[in-house]
N, C-alpha and C. Protein backbone atom coordinates (compact mmCIF):
# COMPACT_ATOMS: atom_id res chain seq x y z
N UNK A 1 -56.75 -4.47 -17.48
CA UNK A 1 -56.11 -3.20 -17.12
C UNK A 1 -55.30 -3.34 -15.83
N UNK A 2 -55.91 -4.28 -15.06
CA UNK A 2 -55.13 -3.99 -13.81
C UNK A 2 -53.68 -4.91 -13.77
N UNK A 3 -54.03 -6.48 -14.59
CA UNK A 3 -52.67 -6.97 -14.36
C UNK A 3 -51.96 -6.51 -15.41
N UNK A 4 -51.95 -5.19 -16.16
CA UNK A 4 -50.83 -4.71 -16.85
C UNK A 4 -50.12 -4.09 -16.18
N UNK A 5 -50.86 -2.94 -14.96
CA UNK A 5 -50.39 -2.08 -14.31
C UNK A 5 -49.58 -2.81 -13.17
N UNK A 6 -50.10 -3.72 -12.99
CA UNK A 6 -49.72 -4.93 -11.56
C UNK A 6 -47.63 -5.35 -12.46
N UNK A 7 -48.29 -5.50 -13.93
CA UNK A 7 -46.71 -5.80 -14.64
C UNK A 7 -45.90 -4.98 -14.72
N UNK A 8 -46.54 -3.90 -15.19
CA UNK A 8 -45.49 -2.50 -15.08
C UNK A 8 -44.35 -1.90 -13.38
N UNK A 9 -46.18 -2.23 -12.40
CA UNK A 9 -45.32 -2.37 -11.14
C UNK A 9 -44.09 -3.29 -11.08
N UNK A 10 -44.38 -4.60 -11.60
CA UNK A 10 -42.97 -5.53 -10.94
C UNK A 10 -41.53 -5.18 -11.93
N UNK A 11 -41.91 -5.13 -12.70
CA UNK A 11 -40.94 -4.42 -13.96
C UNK A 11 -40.54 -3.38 -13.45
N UNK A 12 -40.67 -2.39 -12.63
CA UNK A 12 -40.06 -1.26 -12.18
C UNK A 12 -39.61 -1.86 -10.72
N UNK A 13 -40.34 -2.68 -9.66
CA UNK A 13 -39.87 -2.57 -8.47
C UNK A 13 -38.46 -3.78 -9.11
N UNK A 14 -38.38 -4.58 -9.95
CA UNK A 14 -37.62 -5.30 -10.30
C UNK A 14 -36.23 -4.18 -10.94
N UNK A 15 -36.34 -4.15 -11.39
CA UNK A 15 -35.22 -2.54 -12.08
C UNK A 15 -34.88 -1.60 -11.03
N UNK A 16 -35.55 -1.50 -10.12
CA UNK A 16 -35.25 -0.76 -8.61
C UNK A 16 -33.95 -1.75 -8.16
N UNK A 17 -34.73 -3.22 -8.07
CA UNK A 17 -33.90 -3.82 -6.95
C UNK A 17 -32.75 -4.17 -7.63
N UNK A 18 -32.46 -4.21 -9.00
CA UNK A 18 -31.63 -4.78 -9.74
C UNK A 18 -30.38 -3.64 -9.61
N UNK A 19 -30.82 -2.72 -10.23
CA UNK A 19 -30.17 -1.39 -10.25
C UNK A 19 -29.37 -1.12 -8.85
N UNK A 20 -30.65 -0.87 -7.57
CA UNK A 20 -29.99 -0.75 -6.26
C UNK A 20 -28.36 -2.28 -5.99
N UNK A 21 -29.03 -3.68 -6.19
CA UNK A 21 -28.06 -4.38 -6.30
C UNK A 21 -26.95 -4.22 -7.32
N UNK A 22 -27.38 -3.98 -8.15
CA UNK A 22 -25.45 -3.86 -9.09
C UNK A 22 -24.46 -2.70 -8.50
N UNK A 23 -25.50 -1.75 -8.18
CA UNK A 23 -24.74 -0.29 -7.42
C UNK A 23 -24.13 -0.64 -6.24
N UNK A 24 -24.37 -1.49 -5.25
CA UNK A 24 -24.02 -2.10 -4.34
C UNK A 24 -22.99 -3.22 -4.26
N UNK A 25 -23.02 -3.49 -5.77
CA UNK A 25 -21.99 -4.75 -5.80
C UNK A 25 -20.84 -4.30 -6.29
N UNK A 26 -21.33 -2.86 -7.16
CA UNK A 26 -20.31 -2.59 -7.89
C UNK A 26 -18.64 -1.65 -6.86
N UNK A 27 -19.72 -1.15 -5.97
CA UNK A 27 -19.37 -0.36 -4.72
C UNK A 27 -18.42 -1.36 -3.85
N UNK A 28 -18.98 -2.27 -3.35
CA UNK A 28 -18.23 -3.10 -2.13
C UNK A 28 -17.01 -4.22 -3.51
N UNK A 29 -17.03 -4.14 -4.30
CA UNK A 29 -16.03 -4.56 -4.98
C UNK A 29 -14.95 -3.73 -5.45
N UNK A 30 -15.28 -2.19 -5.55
CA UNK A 30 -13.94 -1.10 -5.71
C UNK A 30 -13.65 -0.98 -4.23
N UNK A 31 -14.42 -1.52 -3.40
CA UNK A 31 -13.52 -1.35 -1.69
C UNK A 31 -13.01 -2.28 -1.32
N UNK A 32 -12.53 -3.50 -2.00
CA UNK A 32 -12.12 -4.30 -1.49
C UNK A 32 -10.69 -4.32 -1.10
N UNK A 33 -9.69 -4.11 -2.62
CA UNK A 33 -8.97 -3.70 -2.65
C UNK A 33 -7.88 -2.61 -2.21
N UNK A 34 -6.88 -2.01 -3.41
CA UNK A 34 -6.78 -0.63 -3.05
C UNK A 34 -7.56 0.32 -4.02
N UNK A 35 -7.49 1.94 -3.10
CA UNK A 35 -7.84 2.82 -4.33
C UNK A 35 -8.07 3.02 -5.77
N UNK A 36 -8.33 2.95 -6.84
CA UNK A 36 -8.04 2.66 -8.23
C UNK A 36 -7.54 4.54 -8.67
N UNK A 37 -9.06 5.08 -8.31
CA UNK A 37 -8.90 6.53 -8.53
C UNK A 37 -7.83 7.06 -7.41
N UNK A 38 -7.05 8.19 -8.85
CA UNK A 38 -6.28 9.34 -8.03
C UNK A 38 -4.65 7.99 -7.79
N UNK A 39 -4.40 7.03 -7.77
CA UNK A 39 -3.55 5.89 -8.24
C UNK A 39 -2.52 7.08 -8.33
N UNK A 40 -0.92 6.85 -8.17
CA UNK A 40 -0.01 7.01 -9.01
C UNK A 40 1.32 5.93 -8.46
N UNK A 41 2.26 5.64 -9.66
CA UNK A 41 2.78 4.64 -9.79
C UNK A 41 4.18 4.90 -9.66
N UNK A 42 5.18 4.14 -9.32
CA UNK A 42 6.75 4.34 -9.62
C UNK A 42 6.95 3.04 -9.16
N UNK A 43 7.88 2.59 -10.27
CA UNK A 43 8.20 0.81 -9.79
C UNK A 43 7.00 -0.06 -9.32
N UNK A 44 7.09 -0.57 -9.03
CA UNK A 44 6.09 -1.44 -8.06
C UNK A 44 5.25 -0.90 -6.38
N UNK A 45 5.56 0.71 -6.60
CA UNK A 45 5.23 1.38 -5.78
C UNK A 45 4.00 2.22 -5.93
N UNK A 46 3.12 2.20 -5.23
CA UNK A 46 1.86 3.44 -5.48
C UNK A 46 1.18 4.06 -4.53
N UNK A 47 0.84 5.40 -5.00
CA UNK A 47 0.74 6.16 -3.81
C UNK A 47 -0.96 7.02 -3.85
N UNK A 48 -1.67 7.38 -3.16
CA UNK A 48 -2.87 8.39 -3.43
C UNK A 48 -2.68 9.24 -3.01
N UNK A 49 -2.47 10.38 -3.23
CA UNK A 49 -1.50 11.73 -2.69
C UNK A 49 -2.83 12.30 -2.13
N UNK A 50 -3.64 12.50 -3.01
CA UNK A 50 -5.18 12.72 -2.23
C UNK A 50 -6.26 12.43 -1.41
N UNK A 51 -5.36 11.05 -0.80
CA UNK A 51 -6.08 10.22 0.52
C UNK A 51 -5.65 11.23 1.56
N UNK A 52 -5.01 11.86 1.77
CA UNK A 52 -4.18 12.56 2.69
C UNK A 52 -5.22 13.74 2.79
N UNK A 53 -5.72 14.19 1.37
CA UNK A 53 -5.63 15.93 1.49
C UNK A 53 -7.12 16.19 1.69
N UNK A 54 -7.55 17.65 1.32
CA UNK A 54 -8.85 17.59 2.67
C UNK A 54 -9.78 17.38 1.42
N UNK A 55 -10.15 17.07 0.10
CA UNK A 55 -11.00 16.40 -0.07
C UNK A 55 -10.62 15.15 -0.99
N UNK A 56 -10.48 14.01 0.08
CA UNK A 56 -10.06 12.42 -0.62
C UNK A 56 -11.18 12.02 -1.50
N UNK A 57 -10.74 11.19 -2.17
CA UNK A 57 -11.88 10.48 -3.16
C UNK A 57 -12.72 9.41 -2.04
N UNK A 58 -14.39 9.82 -2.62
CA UNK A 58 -14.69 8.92 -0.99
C UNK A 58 -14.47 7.28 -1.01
N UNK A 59 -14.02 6.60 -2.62
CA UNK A 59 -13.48 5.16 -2.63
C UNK A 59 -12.75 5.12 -1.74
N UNK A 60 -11.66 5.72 -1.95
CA UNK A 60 -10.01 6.11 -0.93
C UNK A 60 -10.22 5.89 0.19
N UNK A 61 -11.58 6.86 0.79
CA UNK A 61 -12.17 7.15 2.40
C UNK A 61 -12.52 5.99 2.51
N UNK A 62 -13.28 5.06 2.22
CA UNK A 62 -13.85 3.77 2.56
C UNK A 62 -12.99 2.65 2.42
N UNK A 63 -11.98 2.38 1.66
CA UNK A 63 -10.86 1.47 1.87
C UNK A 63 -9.95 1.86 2.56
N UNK A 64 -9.84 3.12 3.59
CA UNK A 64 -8.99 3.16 4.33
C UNK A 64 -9.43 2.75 5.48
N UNK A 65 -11.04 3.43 5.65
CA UNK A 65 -11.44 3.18 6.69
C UNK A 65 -11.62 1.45 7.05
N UNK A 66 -12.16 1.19 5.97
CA UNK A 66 -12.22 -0.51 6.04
C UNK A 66 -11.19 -1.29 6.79
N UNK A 67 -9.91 -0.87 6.42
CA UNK A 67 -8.44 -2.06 6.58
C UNK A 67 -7.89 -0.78 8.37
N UNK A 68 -8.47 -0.24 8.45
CA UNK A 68 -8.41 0.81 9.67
C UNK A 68 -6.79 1.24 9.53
N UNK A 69 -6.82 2.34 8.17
CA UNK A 69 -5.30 2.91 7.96
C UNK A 69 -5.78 4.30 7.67
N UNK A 70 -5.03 5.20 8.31
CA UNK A 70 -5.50 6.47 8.14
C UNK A 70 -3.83 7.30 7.47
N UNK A 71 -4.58 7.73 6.01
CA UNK A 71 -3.35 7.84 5.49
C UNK A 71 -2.56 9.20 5.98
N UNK A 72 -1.14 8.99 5.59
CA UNK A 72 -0.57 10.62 6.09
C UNK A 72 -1.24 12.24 5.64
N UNK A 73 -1.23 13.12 6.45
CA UNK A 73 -2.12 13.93 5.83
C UNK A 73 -0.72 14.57 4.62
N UNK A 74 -1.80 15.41 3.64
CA UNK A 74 -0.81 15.61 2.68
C UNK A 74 0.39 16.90 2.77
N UNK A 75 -0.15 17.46 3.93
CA UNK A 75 0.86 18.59 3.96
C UNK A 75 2.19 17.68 5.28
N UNK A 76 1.81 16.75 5.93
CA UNK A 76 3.02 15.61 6.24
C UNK A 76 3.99 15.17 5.63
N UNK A 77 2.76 14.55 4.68
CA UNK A 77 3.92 13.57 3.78
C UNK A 77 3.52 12.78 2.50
N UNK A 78 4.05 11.63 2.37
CA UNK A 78 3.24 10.87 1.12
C UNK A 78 3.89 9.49 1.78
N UNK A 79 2.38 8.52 0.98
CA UNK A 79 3.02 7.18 1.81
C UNK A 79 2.59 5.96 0.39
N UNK A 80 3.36 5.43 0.32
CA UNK A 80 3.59 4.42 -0.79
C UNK A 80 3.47 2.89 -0.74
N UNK A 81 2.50 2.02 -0.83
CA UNK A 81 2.64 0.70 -1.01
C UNK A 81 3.03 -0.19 -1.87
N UNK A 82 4.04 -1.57 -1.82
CA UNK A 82 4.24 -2.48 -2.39
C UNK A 82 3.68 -3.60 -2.17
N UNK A 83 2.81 -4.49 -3.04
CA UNK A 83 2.27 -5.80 -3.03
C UNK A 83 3.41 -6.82 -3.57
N UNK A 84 3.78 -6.43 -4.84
CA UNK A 84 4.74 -7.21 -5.34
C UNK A 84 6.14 -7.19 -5.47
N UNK A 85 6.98 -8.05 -6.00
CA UNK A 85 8.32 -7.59 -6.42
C UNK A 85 8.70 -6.91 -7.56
N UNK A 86 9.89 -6.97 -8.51
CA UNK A 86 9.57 -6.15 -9.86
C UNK A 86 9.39 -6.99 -10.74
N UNK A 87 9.34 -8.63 -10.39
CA UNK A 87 8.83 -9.36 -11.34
C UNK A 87 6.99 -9.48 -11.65
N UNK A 88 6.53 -8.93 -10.95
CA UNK A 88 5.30 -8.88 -10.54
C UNK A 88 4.54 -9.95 -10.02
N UNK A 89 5.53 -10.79 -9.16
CA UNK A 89 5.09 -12.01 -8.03
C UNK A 89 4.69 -11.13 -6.76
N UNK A 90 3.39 -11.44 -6.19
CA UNK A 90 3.21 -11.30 -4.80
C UNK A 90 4.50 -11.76 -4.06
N UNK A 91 4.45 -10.43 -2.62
CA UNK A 91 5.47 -10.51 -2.00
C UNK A 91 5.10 -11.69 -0.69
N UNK A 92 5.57 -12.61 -0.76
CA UNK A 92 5.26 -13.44 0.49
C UNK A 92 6.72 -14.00 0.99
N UNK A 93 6.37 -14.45 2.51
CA UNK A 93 7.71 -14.84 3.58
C UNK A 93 8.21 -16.21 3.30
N UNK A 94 8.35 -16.81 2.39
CA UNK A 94 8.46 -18.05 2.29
C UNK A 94 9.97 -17.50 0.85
N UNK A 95 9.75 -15.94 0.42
CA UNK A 95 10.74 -15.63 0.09
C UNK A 95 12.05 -14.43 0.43
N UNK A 96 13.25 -14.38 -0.07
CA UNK A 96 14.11 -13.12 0.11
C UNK A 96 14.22 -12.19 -0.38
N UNK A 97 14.06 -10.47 -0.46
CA UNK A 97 13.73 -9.62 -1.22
C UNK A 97 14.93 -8.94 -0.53
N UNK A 98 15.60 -7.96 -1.78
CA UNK A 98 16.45 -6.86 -1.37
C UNK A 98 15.82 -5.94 -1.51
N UNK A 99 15.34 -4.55 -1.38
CA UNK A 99 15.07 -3.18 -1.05
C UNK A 99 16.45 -2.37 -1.25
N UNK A 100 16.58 -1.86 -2.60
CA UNK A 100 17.89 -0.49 -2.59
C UNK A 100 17.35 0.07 -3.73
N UNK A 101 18.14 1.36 -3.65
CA UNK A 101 17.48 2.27 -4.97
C UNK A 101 17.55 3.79 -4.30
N UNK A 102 16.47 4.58 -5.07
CA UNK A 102 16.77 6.19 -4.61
C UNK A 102 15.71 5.93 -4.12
N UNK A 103 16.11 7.02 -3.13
CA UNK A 103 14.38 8.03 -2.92
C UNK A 103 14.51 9.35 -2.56
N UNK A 104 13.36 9.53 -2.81
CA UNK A 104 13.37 11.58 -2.92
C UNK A 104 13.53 12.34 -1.60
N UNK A 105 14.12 13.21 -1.98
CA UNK A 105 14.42 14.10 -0.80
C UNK A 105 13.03 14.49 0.59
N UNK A 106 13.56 14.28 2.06
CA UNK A 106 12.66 14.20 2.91
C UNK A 106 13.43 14.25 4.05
N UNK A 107 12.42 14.98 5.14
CA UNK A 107 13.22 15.01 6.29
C UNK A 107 13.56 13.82 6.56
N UNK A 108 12.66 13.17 6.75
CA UNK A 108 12.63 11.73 7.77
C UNK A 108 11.68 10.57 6.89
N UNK A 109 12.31 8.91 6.12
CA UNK A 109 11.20 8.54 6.01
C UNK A 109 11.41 6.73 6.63
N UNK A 110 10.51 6.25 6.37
CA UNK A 110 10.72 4.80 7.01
C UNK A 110 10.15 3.83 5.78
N UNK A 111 10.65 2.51 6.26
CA UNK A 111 10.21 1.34 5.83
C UNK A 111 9.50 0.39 6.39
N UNK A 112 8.15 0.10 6.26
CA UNK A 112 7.66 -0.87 7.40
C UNK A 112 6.71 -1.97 6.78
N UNK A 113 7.36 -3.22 7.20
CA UNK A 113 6.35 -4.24 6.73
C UNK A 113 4.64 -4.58 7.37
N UNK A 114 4.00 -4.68 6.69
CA UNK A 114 2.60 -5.06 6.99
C UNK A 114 1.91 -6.34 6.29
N UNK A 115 1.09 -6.71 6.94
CA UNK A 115 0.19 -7.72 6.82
C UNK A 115 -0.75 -7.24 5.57
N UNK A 116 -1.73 -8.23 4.85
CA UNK A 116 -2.20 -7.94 3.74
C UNK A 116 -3.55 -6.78 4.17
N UNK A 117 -4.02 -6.83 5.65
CA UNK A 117 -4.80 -5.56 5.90
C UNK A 117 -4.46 -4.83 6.69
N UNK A 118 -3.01 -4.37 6.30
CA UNK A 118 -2.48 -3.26 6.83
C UNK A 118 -2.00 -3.04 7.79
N UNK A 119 -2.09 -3.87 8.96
CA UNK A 119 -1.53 -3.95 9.97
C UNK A 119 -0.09 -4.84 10.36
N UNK A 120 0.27 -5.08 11.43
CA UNK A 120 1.77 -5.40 11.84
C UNK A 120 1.25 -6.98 11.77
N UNK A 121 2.68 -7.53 10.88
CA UNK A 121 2.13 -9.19 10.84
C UNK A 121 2.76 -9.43 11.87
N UNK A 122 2.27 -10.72 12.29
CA UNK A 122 2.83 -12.05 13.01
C UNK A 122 4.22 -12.41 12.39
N UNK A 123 5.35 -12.39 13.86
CA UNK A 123 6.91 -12.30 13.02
C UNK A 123 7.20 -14.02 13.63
N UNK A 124 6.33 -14.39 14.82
CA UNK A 124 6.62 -15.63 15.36
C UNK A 124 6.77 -16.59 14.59
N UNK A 125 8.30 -17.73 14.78
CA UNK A 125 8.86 -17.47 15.94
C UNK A 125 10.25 -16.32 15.98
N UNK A 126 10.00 -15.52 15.05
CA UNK A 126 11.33 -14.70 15.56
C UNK A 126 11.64 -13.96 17.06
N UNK A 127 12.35 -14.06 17.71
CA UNK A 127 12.74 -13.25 19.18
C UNK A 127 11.59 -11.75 19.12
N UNK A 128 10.97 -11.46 20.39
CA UNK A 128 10.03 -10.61 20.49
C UNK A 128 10.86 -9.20 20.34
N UNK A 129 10.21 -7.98 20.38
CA UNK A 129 11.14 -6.95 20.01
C UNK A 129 12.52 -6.54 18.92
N UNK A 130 11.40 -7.54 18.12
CA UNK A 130 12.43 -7.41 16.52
C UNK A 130 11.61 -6.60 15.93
N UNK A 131 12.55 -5.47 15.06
CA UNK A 131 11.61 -4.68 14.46
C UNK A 131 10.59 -4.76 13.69
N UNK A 132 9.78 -3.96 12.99
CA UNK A 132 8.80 -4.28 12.44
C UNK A 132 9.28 -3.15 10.77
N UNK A 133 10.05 -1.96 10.77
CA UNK A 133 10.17 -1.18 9.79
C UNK A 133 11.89 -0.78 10.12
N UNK A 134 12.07 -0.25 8.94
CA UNK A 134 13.41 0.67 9.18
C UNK A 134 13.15 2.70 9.15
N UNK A 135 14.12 2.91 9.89
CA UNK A 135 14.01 4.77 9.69
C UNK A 135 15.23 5.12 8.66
N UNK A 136 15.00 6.30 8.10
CA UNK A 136 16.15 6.83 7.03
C UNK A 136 17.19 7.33 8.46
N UNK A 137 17.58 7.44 9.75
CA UNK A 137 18.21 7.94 10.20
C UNK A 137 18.57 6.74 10.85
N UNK A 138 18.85 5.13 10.69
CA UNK A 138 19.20 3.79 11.23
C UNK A 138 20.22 2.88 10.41
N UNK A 139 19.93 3.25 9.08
CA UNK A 139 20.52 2.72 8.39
C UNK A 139 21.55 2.36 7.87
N UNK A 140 22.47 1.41 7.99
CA UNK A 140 23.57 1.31 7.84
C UNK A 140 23.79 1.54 5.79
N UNK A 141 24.68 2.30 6.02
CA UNK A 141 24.69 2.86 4.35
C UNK A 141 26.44 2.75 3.87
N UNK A 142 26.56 2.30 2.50
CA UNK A 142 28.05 2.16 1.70
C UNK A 142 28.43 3.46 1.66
N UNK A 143 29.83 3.49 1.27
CA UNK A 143 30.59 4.63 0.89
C UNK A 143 29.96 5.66 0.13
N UNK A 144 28.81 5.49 -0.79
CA UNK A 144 27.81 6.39 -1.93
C UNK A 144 26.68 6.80 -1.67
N UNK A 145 26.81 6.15 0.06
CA UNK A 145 25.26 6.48 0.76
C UNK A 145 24.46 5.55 0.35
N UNK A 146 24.64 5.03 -0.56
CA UNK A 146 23.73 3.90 -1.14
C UNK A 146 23.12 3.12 0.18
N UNK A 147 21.55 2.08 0.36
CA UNK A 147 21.74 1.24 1.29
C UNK A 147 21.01 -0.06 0.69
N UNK A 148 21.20 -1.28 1.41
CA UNK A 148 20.19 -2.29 0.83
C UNK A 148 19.51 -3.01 2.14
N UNK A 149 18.34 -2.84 2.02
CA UNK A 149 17.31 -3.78 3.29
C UNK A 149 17.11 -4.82 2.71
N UNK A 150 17.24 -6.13 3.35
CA UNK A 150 17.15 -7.62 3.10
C UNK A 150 15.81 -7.72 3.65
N UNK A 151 14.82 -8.14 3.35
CA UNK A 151 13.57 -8.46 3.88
C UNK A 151 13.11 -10.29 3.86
N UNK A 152 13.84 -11.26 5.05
CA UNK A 152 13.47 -12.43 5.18
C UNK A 152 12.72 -12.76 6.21
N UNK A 153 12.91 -13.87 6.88
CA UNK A 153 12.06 -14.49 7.65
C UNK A 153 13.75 -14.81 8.58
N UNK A 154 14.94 -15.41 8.30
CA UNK A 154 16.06 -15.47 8.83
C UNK A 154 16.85 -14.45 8.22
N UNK A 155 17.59 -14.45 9.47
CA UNK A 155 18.54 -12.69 10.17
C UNK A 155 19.64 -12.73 9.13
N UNK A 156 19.73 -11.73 8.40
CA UNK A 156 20.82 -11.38 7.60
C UNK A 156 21.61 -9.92 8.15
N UNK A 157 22.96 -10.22 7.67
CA UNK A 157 24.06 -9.15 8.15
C UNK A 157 23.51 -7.63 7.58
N UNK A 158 23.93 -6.73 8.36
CA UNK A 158 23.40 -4.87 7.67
C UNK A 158 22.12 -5.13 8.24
N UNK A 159 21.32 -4.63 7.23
CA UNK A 159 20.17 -3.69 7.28
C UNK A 159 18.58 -4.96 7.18
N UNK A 160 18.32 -5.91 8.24
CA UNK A 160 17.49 -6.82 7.91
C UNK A 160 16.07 -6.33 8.66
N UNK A 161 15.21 -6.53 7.62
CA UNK A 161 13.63 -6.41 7.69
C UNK A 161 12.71 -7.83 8.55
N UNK A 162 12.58 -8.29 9.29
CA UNK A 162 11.98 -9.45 9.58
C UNK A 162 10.90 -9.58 8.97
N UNK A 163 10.69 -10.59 7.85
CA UNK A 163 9.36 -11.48 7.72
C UNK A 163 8.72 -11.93 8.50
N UNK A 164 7.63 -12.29 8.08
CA UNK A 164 6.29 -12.52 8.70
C UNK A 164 6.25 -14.33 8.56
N UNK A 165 5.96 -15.32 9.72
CA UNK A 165 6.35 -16.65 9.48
C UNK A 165 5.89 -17.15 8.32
N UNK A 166 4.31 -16.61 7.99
CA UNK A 166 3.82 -17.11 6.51
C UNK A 166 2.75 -16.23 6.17
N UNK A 167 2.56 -16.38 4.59
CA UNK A 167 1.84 -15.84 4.04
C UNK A 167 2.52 -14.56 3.15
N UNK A 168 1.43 -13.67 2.97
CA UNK A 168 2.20 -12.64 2.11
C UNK A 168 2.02 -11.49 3.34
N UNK A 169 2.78 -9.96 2.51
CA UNK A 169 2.75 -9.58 2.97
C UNK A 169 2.91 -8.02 2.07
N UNK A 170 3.03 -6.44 2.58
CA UNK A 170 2.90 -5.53 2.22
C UNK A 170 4.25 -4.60 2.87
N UNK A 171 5.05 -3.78 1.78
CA UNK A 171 5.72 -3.09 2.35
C UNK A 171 5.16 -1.57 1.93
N UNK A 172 5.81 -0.51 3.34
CA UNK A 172 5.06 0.45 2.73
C UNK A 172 6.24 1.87 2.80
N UNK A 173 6.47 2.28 2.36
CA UNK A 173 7.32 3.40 2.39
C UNK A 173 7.10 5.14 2.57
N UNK A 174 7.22 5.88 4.01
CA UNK A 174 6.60 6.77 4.23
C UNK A 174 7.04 7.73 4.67
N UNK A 175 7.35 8.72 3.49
CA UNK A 175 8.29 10.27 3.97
C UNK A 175 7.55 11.16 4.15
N UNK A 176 8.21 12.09 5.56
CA UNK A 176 7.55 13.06 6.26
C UNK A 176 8.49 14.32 5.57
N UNK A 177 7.34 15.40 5.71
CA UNK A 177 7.79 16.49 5.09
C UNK A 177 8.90 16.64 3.64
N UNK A 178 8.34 16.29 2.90
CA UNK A 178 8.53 16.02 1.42
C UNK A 178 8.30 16.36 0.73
N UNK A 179 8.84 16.95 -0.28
CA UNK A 179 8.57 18.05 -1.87
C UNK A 179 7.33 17.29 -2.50
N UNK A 180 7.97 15.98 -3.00
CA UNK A 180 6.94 15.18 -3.55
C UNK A 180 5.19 15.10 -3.33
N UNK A 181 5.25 15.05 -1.93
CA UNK A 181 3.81 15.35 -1.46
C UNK A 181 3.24 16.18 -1.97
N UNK A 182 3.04 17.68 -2.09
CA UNK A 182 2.71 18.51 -2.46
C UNK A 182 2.34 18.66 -4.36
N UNK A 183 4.12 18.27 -4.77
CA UNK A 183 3.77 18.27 -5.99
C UNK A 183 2.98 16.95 -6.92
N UNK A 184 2.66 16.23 -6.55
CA UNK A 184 1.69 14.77 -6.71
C UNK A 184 0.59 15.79 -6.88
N UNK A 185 -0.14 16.47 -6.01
CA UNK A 185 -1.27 16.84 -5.76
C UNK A 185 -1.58 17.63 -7.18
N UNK A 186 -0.60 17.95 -7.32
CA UNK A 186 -0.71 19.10 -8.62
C UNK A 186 -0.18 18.75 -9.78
N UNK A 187 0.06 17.07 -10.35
CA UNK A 187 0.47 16.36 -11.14
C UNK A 187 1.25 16.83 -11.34
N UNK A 188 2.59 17.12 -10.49
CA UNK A 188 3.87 17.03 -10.69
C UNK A 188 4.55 15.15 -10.70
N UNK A 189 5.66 15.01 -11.56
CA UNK A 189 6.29 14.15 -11.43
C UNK A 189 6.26 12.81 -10.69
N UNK A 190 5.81 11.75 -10.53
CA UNK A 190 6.40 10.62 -9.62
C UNK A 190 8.00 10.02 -9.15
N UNK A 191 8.23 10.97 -8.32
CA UNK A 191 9.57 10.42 -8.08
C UNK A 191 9.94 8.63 -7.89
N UNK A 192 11.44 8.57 -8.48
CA UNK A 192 11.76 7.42 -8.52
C UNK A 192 12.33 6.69 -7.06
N UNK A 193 11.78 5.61 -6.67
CA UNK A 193 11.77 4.74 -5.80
C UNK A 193 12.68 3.22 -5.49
N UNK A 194 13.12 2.88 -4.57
CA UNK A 194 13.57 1.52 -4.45
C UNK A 194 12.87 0.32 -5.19
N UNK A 195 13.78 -0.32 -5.78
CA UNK A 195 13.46 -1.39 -6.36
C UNK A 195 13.09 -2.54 -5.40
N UNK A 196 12.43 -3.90 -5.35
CA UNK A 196 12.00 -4.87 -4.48
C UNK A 196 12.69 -6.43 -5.36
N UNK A 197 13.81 -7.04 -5.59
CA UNK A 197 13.80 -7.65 -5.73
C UNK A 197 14.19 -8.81 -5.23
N UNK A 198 13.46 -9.89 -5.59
CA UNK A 198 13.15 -11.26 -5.24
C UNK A 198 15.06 -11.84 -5.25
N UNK A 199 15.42 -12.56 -4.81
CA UNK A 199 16.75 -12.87 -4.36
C UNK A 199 16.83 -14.50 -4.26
N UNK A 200 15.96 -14.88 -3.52
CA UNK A 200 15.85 -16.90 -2.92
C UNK A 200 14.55 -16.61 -2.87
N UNK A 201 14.11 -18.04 -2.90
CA UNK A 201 12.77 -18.81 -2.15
C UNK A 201 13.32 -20.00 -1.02
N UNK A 202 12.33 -19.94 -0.27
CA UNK A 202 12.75 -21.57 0.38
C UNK A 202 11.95 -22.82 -0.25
């Protein structure tokens, strides 16, 4: 009688620990990344409109907090990341990417490159006080308003993004006071976005 009950015990504290471990694995593996839930897409662009707003998905909350990015709140704005190009190659500095296309109406928005956890990469050796993003009010733009950002590692004519000396990297695109924001929240539309394409390698 007793080493049945002694079996039943390990059979349950075993299913405890098993259970507690998969929940735990399953957890720190949706945070590794980005968001999955609440996701929305345009081009090679994606955004969580509900990281912003006052109740985020708490995945969202913990991969932001993790990579220490605190997203725009949603009555701000909406903010959009790119990993890849539109071929769906990781974006890394060892290549040349153009940046042109639309984007949706907004007071003010920018372009800024980042490191794979979110922060400002290493541009060395480029000259110190080279930018790190572009503003919609900097930009040198064609006769149609049209514009194109070159994103290398060496200085190109117009509108150039400095790369990061190596590795990959993240662009992120982020308009303040914006229609879009709002209507995301309420599964309105994904507005259409700049394209990222690949140009040279070295």
């Amino acid at each position: 009688m007793l080493g049945s009950r002694l079996a039943r015990l390990v059979k349950f504290v075993l299913a405890v620990a098993g259970g507690t471990a998969l929940g735990l694995g399953a957890t720190y593996v949706a945070c590794i990344g980005q968001p999955v839930v609440g996701a929305v897409h345009s081009g090679v662009w994606t955004a969580w409109p509900a990281a912003g707003s006052t109740q985020p998905d708490p995945y969202a909350k913990a991969i932001f907090a993790k990579h220490g990015r605190i997203p725009l709140a949603a009555a701000s704005g909406l903010q959009f990341l790119a990993t890849t190009d539109q071929d769906g190659a990781a974006l890394t500095a060892r290549c040349t990417y153009s940046v042109a296309g639309p984007t949706p109406v907004a007071q003010f928005w920018t372009l800024t490159l980042l490191d794979p956890r979110g922060g400002l990469p290493d541009q060395s050796p480029t000259p110190p006080l080279v930018r790190a993003g572009f503003t919609s009010a900097e930009l040198l733009r064609g006769a149609d308003g049209g514009f194109t950002i070159k994103v290398a590692r060496a200085a190109r004519p117009g509108n150039w993004l400095p790369a990061p000396a190596t590795g990959r990297f993240i662009l992120m695109l982020s308009f303040y006071d914006t229609p879009p924001s709002a209507a995301l929240l309420g599964g309105g539309p994904v507005p259409a976005l700049p394209t990222v394409v690949k140009t040279a390698c070295d």
